[in-house]
C-alpha atoms as a PDB file:
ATOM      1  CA  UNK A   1      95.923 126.513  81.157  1.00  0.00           C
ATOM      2  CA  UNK A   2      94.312 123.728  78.793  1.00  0.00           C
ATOM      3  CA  UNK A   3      96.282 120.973  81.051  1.00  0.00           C
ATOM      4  CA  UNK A   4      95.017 122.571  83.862  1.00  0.00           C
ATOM      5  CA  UNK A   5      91.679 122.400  82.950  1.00  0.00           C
ATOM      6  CA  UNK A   6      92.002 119.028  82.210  1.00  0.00           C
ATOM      7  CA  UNK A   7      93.114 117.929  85.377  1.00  0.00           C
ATOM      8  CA  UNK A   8      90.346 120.229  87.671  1.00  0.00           C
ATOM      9  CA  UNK A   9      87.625 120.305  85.238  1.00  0.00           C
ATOM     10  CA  UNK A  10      87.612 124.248  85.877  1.00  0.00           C
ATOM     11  CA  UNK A  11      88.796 127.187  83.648  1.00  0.00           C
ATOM     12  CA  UNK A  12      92.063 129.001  84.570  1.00  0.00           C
ATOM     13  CA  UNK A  13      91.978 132.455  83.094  1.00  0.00           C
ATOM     14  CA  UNK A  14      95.189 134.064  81.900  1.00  0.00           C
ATOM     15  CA  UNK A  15      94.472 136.996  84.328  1.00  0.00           C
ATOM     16  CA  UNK A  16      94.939 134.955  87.235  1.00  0.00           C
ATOM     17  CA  UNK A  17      97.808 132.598  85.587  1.00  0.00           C
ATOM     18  CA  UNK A  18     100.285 135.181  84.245  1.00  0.00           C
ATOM     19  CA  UNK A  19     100.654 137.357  87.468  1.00  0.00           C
ATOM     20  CA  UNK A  20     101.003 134.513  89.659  1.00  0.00           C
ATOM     21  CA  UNK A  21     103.892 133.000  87.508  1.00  0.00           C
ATOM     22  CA  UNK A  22     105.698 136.363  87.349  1.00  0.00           C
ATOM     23  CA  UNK A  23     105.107 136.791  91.105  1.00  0.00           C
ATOM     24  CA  UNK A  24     107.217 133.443  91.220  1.00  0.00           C
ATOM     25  CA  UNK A  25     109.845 134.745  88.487  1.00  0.00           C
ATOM     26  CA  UNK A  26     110.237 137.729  90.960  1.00  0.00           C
ATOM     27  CA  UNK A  27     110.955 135.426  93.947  1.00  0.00           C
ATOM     28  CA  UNK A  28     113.226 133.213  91.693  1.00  0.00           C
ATOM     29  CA  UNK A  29     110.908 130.406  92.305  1.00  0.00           C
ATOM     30  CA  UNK A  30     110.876 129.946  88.182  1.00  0.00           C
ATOM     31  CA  UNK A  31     112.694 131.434  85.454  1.00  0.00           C
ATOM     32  CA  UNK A  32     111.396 131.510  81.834  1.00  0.00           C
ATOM     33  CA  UNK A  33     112.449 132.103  78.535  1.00  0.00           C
ATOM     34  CA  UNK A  34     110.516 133.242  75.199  1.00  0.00           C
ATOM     35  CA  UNK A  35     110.508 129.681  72.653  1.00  0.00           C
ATOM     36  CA  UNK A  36     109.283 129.979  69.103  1.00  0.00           C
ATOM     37  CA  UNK A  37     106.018 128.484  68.480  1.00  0.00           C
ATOM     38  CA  UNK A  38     104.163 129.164  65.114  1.00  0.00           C
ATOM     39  CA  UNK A  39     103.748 133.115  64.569  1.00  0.00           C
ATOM     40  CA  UNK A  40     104.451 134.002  68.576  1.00  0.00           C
ATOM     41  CA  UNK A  41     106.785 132.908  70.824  1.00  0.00           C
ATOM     42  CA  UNK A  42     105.818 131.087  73.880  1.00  0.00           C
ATOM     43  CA  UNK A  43     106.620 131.977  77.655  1.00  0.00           C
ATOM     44  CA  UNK A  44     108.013 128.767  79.172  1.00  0.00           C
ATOM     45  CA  UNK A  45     108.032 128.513  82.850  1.00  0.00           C
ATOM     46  CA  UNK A  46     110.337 126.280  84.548  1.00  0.00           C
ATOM     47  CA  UNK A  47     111.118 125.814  88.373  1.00  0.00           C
ATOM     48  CA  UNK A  48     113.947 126.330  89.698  1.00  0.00           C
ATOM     49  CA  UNK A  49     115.956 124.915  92.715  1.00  0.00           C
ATOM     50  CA  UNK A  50     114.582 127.465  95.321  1.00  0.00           C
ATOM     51  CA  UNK A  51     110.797 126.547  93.678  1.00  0.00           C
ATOM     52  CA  UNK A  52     111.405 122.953  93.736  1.00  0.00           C
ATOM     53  CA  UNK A  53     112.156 123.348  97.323  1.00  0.00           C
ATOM     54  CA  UNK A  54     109.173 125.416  97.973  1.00  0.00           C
ATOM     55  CA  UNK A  55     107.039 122.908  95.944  1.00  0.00           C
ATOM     56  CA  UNK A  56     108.544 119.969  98.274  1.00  0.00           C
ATOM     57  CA  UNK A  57     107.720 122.292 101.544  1.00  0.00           C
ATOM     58  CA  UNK A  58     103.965 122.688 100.314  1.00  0.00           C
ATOM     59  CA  UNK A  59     103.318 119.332  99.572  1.00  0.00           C
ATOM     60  CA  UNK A  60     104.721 118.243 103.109  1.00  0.00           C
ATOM     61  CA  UNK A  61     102.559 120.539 104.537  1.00  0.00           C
ATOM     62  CA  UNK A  62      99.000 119.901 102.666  1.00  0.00           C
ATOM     63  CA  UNK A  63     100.392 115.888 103.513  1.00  0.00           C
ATOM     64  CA  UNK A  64     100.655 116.986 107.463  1.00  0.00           C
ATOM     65  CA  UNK A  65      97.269 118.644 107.034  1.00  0.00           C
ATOM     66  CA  UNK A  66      95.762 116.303 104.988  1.00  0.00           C
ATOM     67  CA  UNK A  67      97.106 113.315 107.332  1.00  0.00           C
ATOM     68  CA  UNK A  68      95.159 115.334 110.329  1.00  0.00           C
ATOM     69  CA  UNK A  69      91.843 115.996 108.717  1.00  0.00           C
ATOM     70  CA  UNK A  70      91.784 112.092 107.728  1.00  0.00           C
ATOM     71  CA  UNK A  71      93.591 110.493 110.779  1.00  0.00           C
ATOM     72  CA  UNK A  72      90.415 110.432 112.817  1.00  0.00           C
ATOM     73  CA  UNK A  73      88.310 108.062 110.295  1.00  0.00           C
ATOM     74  CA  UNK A  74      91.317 106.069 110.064  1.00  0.00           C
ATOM     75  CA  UNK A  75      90.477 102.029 110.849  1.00  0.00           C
ATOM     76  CA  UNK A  76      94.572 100.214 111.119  1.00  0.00           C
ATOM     77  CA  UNK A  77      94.080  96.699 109.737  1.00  0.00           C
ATOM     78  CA  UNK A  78      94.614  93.974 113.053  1.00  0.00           C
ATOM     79  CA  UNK A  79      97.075  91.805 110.626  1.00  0.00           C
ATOM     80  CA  UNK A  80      99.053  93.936 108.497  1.00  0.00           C
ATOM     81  CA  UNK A  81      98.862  97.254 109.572  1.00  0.00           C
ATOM     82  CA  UNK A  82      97.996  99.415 106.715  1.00  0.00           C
ATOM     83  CA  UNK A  83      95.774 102.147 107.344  1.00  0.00           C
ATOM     84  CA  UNK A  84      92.294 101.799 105.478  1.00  0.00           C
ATOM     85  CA  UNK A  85      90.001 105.015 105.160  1.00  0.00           C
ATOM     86  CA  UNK A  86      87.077 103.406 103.382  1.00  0.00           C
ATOM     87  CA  UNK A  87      85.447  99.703 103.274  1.00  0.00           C
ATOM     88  CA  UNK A  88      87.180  98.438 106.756  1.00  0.00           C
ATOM     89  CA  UNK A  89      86.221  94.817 107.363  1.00  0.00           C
ATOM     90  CA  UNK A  90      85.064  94.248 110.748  1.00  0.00           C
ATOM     91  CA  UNK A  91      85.546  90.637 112.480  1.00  0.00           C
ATOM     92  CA  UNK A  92      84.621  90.074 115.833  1.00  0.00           C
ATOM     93  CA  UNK A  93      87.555  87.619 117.270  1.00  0.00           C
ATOM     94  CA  UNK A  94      87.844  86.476 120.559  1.00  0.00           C
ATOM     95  CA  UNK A  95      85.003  88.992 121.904  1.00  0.00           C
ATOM     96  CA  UNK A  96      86.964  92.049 120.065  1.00  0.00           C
ATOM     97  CA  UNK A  97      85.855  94.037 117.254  1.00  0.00           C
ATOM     98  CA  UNK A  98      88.834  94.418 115.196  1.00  0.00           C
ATOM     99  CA  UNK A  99      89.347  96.300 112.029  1.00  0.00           C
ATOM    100  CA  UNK A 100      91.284  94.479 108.795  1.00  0.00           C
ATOM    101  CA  UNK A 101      91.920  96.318 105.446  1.00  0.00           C
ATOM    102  CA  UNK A 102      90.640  92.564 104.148  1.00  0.00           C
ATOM    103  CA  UNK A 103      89.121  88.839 104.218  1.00  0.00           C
ATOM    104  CA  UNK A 104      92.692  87.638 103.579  1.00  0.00           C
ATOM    105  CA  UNK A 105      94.145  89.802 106.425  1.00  0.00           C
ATOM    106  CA  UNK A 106      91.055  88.677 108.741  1.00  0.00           C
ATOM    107  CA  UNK A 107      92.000  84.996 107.582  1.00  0.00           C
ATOM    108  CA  UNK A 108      95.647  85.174 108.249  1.00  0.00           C
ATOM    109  CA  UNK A 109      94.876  86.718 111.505  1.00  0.00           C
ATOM    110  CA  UNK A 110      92.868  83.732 112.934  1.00  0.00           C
ATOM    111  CA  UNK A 111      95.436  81.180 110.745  1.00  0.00           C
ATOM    112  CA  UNK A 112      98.096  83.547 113.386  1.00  0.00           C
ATOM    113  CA  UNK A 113      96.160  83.105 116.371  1.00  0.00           C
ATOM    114  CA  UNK A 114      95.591  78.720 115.915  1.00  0.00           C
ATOM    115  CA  UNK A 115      99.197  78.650 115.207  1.00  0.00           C
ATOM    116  CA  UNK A 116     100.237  80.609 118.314  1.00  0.00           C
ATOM    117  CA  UNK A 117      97.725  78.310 120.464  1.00  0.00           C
ATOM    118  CA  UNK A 118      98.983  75.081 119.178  1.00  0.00           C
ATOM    119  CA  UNK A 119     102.557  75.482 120.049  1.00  0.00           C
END
């Protein structure tokens, strides 16, 4: 829970932890097993092939959906090809607006296009 909070900034409250993980021990998504810790022993969660499978299926699937919701603001640099979400650089080149992830990649685009017209 404290790693949790760490990561998200928000509180994770035993009530809501607990049930969820034996949810996934009654799926056989986990298994655990009691460790000693100081006066109490500790639950220990660990997944297990069928979770790690599930775990690889969900994060395809927020990737797909994640992919979609960002696709559309999506610039594809005119040189190298990466995709560039935020601070596109924007040359206008032979009467074209194109798109480049950078000032090298707009640079080595024109160095591409001299090269092709003096051969």
């Amino acid at each position: 829970m404290s790693k949790y909070r760490r990561r998200t900034g928000r509180p994770l409250s035993a009530g809501t932890l607990y049930p969820f993980l034996q949810q996934l021990d009654q799926q056989g998504a986990v298994t655990s097993c009691d460790k000693p810790v100081g006066r109490r022993p500790r639950r220990e969660y660990q997944l297990t092939s069928k979770g790690r499978k599930a775990v690889g299926q969900l994060f395809r699937r927020f990737a797909s959906i994640t992919a979609a919701a960002f696709e559309s603001n999506l610039e594809v640099c005119a040189s190298c090809g990466c995709k560039v979400y935020e601070g596109t650089y924007f040359e206008e080149i032979q009467g074209k607006r194109l798109a480049f992830c950078c000032g090298h990649c707009a640079n080595s685009y024109k160095s591409s296009l001299k090269e092709g017209s003096s051969s």
